[in-house]
N, C-alpha and C. Protein backbone atom coordinates (compact mmCIF):
# COMPACT_ATOMS: atom_id res chain seq x y z
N UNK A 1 -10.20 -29.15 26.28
CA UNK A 1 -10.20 -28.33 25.08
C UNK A 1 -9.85 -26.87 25.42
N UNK A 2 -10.48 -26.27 26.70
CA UNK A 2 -10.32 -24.77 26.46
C UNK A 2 -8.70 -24.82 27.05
N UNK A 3 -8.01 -25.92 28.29
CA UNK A 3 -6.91 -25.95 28.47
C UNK A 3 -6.17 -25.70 27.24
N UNK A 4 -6.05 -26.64 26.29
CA UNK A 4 -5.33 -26.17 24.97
C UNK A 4 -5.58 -25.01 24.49
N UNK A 5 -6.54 -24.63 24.60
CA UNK A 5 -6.36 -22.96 23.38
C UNK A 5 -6.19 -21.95 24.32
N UNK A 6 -6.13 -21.93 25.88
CA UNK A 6 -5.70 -21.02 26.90
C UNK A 6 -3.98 -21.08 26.99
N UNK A 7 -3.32 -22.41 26.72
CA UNK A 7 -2.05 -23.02 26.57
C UNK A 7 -1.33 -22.17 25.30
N UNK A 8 -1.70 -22.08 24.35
CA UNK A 8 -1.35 -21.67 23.39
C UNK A 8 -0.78 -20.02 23.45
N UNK A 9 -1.76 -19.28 24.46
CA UNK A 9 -1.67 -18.11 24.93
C UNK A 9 -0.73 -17.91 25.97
N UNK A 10 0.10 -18.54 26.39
CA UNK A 10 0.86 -18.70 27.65
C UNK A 10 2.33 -18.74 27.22
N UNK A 11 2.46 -18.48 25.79
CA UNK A 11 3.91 -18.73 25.16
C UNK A 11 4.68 -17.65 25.50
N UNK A 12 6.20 -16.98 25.20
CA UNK A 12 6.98 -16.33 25.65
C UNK A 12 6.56 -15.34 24.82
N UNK A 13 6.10 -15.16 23.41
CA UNK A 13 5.84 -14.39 22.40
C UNK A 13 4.78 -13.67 22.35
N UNK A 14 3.28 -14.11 23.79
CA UNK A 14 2.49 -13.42 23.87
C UNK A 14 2.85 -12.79 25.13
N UNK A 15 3.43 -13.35 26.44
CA UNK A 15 3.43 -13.05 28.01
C UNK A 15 4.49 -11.66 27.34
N UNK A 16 4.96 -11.54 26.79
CA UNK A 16 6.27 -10.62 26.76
C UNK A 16 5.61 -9.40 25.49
N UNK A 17 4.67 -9.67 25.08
CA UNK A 17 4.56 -8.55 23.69
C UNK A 17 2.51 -9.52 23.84
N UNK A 18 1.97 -8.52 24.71
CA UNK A 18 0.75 -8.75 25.09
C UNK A 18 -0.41 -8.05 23.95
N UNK A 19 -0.24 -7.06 23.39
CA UNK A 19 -0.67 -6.89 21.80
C UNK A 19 -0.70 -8.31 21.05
N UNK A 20 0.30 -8.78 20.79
CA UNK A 20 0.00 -9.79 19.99
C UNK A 20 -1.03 -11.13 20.15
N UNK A 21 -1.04 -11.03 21.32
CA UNK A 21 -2.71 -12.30 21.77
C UNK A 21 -4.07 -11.35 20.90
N UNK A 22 -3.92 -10.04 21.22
CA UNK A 22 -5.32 -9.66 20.49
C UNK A 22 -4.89 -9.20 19.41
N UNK A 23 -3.51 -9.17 18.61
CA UNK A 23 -3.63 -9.78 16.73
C UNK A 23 -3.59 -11.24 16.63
N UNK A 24 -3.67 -11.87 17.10
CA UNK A 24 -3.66 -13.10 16.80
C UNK A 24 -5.17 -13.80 17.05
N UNK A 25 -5.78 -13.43 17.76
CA UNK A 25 -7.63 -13.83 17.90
C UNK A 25 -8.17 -13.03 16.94
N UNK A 26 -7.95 -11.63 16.51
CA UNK A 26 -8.71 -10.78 16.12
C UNK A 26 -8.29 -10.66 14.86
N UNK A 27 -6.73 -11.17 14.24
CA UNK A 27 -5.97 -10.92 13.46
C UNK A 27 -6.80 -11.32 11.89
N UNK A 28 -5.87 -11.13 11.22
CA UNK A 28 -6.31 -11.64 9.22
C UNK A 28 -6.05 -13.47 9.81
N UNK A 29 -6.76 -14.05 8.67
CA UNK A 29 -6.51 -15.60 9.15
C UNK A 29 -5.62 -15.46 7.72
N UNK A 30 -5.51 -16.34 7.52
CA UNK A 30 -3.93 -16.75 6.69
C UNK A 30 -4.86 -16.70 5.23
N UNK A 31 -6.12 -17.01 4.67
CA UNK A 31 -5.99 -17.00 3.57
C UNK A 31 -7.14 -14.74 3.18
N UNK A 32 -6.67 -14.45 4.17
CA UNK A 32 -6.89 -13.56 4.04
C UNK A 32 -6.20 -12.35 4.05
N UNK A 33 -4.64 -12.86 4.08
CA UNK A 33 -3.37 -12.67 4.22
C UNK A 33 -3.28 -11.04 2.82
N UNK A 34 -2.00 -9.90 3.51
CA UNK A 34 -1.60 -9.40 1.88
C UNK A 34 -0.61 -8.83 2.62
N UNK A 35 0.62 -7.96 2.24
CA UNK A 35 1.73 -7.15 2.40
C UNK A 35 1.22 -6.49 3.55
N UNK A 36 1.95 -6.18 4.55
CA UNK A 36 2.13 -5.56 5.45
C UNK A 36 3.40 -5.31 6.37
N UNK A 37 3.16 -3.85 7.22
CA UNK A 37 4.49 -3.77 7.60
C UNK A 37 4.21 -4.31 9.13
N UNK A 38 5.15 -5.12 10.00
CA UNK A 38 5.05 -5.75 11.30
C UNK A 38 6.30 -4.99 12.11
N UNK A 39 5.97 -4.94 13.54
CA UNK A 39 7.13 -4.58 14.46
C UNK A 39 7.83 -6.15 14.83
N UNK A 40 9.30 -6.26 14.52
CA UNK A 40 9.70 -7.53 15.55
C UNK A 40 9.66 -7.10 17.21
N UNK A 41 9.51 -7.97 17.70
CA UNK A 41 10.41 -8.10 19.13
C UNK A 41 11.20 -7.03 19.55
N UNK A 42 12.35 -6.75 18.39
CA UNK A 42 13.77 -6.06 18.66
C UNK A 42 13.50 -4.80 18.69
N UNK A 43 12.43 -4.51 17.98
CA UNK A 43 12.20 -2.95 17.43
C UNK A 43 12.28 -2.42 16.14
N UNK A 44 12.53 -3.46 15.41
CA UNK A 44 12.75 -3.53 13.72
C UNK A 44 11.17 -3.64 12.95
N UNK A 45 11.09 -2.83 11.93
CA UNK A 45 9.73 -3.31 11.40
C UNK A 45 10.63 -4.23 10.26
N UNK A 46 9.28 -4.63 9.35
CA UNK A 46 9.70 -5.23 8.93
C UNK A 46 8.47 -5.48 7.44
N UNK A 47 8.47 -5.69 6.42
CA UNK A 47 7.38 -5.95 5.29
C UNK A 47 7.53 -7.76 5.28
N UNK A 48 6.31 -8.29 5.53
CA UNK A 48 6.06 -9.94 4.96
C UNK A 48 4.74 -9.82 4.49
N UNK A 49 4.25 -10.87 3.89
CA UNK A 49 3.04 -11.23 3.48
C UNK A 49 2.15 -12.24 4.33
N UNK A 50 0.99 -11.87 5.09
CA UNK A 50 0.82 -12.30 5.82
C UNK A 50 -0.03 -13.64 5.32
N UNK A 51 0.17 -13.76 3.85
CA UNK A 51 -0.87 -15.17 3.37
C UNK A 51 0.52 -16.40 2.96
N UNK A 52 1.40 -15.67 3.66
CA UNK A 52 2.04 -16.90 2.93
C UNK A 52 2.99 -17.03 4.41
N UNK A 53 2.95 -18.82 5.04
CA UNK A 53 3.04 -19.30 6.28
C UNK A 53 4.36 -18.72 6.98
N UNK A 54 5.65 -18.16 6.76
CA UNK A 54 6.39 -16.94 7.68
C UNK A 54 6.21 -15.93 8.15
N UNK A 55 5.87 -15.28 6.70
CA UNK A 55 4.71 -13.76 6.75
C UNK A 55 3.70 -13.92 7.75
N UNK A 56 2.84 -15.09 7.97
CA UNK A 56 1.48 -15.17 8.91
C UNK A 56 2.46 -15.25 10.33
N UNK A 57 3.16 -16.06 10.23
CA UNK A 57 3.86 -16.13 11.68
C UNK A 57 4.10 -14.85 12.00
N UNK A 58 5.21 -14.43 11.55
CA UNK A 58 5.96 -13.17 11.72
C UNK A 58 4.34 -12.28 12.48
N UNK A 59 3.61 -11.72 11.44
CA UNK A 59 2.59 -11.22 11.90
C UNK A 59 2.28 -11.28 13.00
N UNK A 60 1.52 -12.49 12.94
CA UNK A 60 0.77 -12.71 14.16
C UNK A 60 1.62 -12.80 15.63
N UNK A 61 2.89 -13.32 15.61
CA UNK A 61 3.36 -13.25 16.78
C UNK A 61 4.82 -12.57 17.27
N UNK A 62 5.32 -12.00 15.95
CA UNK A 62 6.51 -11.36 15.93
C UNK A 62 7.88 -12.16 15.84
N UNK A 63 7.59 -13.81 15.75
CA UNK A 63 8.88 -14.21 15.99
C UNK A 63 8.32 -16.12 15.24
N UNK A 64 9.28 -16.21 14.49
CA UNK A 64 9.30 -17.77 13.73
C UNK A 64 10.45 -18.07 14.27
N UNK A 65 10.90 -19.80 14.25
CA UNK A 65 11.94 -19.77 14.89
C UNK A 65 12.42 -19.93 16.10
N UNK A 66 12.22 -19.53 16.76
CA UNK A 66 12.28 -18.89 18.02
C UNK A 66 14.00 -19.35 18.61
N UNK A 67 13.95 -20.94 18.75
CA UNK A 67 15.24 -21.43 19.05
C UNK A 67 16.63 -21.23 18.14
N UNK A 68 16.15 -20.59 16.82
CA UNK A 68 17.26 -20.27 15.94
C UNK A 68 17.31 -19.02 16.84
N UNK A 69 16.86 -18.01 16.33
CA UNK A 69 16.52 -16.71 16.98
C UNK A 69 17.53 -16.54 18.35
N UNK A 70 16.69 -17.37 19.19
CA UNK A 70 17.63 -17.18 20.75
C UNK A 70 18.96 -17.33 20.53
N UNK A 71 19.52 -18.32 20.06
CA UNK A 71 20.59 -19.02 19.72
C UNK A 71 21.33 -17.68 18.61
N UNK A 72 21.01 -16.95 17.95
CA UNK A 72 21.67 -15.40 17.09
C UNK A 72 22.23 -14.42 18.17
N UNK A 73 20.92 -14.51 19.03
CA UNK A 73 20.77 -13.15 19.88
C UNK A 73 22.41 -14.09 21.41
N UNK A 74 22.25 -15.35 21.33
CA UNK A 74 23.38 -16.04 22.08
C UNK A 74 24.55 -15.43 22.10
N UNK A 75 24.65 -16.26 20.81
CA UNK A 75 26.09 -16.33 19.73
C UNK A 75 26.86 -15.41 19.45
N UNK A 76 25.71 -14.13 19.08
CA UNK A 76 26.61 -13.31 17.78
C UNK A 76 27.00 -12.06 18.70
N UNK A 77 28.10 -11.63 17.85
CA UNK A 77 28.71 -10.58 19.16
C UNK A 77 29.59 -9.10 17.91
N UNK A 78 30.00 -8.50 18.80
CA UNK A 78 30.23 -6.73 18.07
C UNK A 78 31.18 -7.40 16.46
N UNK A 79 31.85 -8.42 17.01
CA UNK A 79 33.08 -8.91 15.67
C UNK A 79 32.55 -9.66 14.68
N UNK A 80 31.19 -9.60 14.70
CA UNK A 80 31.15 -11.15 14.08
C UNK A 80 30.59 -10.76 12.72
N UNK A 81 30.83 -11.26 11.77
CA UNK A 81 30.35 -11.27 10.32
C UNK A 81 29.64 -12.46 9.98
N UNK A 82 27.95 -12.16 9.52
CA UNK A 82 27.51 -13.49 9.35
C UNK A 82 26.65 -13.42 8.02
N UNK A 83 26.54 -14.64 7.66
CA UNK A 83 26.18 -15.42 6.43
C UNK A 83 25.00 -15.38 6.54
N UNK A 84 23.92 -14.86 5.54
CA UNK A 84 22.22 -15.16 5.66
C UNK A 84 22.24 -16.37 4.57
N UNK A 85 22.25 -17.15 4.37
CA UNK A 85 22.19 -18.18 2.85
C UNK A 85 20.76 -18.60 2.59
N UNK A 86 20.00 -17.98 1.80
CA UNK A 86 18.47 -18.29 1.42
C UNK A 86 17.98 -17.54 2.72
N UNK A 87 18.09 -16.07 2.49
CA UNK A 87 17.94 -14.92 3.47
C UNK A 87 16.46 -15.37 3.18
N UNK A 88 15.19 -15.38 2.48
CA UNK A 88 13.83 -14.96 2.20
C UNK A 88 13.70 -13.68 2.17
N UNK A 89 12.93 -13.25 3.46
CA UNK A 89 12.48 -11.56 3.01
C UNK A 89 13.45 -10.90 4.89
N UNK A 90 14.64 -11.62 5.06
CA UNK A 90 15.55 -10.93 5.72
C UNK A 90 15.31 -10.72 7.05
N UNK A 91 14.55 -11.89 7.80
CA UNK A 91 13.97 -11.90 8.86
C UNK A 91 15.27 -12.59 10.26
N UNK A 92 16.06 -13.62 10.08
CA UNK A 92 17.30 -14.11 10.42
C UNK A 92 18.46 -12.33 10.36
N UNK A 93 18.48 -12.28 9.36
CA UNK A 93 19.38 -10.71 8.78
C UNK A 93 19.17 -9.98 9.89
N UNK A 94 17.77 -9.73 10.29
CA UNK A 94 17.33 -8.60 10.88
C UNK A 94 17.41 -9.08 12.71
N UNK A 95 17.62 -10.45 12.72
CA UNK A 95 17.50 -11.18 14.09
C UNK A 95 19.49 -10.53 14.32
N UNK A 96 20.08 -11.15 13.45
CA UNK A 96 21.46 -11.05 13.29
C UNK A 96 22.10 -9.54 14.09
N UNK A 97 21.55 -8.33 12.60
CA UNK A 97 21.34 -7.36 12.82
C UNK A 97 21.49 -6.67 14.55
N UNK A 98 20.30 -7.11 15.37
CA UNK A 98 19.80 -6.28 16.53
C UNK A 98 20.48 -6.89 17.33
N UNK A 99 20.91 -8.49 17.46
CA UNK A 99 22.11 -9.40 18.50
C UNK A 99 23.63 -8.28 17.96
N UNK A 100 23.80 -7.36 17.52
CA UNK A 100 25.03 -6.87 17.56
C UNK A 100 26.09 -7.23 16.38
N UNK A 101 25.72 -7.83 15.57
CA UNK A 101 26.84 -7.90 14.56
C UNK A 101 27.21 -7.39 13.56
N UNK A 102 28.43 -7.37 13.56
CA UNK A 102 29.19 -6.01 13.02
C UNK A 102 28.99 -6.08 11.19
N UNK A 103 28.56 -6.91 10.70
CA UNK A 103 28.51 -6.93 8.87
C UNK A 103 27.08 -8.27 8.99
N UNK A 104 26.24 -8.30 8.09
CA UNK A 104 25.54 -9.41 7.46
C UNK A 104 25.37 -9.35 6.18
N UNK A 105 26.03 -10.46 5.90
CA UNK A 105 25.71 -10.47 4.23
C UNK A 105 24.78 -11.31 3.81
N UNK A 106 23.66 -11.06 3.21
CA UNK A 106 22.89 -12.01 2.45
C UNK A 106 22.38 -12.48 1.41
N UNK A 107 22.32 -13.24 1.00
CA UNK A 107 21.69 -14.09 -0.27
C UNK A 107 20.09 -14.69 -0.13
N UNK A 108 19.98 -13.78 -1.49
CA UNK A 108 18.20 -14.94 -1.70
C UNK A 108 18.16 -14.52 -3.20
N UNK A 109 18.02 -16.02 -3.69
CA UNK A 109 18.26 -16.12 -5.33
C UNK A 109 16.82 -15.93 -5.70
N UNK A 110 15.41 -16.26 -5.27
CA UNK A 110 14.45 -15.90 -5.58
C UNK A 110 14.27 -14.67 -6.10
N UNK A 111 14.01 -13.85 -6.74
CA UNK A 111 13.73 -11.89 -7.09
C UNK A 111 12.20 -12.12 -6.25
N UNK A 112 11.65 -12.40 -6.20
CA UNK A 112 10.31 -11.65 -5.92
C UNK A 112 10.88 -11.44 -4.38
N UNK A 113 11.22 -12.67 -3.45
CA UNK A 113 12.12 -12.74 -2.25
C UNK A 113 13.36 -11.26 -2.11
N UNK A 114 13.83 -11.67 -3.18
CA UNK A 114 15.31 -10.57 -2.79
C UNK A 114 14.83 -9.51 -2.93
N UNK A 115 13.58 -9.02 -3.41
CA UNK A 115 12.99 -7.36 -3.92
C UNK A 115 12.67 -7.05 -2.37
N UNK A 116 11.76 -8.29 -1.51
CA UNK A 116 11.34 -8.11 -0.15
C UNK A 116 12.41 -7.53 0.89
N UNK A 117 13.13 -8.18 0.72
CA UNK A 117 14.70 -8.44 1.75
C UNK A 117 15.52 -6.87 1.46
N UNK A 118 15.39 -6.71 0.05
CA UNK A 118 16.15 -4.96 -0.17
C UNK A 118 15.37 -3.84 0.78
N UNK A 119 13.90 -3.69 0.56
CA UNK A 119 12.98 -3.33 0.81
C UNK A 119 13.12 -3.51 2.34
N UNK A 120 13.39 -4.70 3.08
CA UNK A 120 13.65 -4.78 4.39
C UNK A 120 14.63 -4.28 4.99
N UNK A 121 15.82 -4.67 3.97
CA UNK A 121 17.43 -3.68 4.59
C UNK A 121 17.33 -2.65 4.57
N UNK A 122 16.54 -1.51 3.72
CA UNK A 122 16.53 -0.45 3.69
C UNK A 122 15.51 0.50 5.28
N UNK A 123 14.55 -0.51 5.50
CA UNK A 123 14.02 0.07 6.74
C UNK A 123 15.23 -0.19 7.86
């Protein structure tokens, strides 16, 4: 048992950004979740809601995803123009963004979503 919850702590998202093990023990639990602003990884902040299950991720460990993510920061290069399609609150955008690419355009047909994502492009 304590192997598993010592395991959990051993991920790339805590060994590399060591703050986040003590928001994540000490942190809001998810139904105690509300708006807040988070640092990514990259150096980008960013506004999610931490009661609703991206927002809690994001929070707590700076990074959802992870294998999409790596795979942006791979791929994308000074020329590249890319597609967000069902951006949410512009977290991919903002992965896009810091891997170097030269335009992102995005879409999120939700409004309460796309109000987040403006609000995000603008930081």
């Amino acid at each position: 048992m304590n192997a598993q919850i010592g395991g959990r702590f051993i991920r790339p998202e805590y060994i590399y950004q060591p703050n986040k093990v003590i928001r994540r023990v000490f942190g809001k639990r998810l139904d105690q979740g509300g708006e807040e602003i988070v640092e990514l990884p990259w150096k980008l902040s960013m506004e999610v809601d931490s009661s609703e299950i991206i927002g809690c991720g994001i929070s707590r460990t700076g990074i959802v995803e992870m294998p999409v993510v790596e795979a942006i920061f791979r791929l994308v290069d000074g020329s590249d123009t890319v597609l967000d399609v069902g951006a949410n609150i512009g977290y991919m955008t903002a992965a896009a963004l810091s891997a170097g690419a030269k335009k992102v355009i995005a879409f999120e047909p939700h409004p309460v979503l796309f109000a987040r994502l403006l609000r995000n492009v603008e930081r």
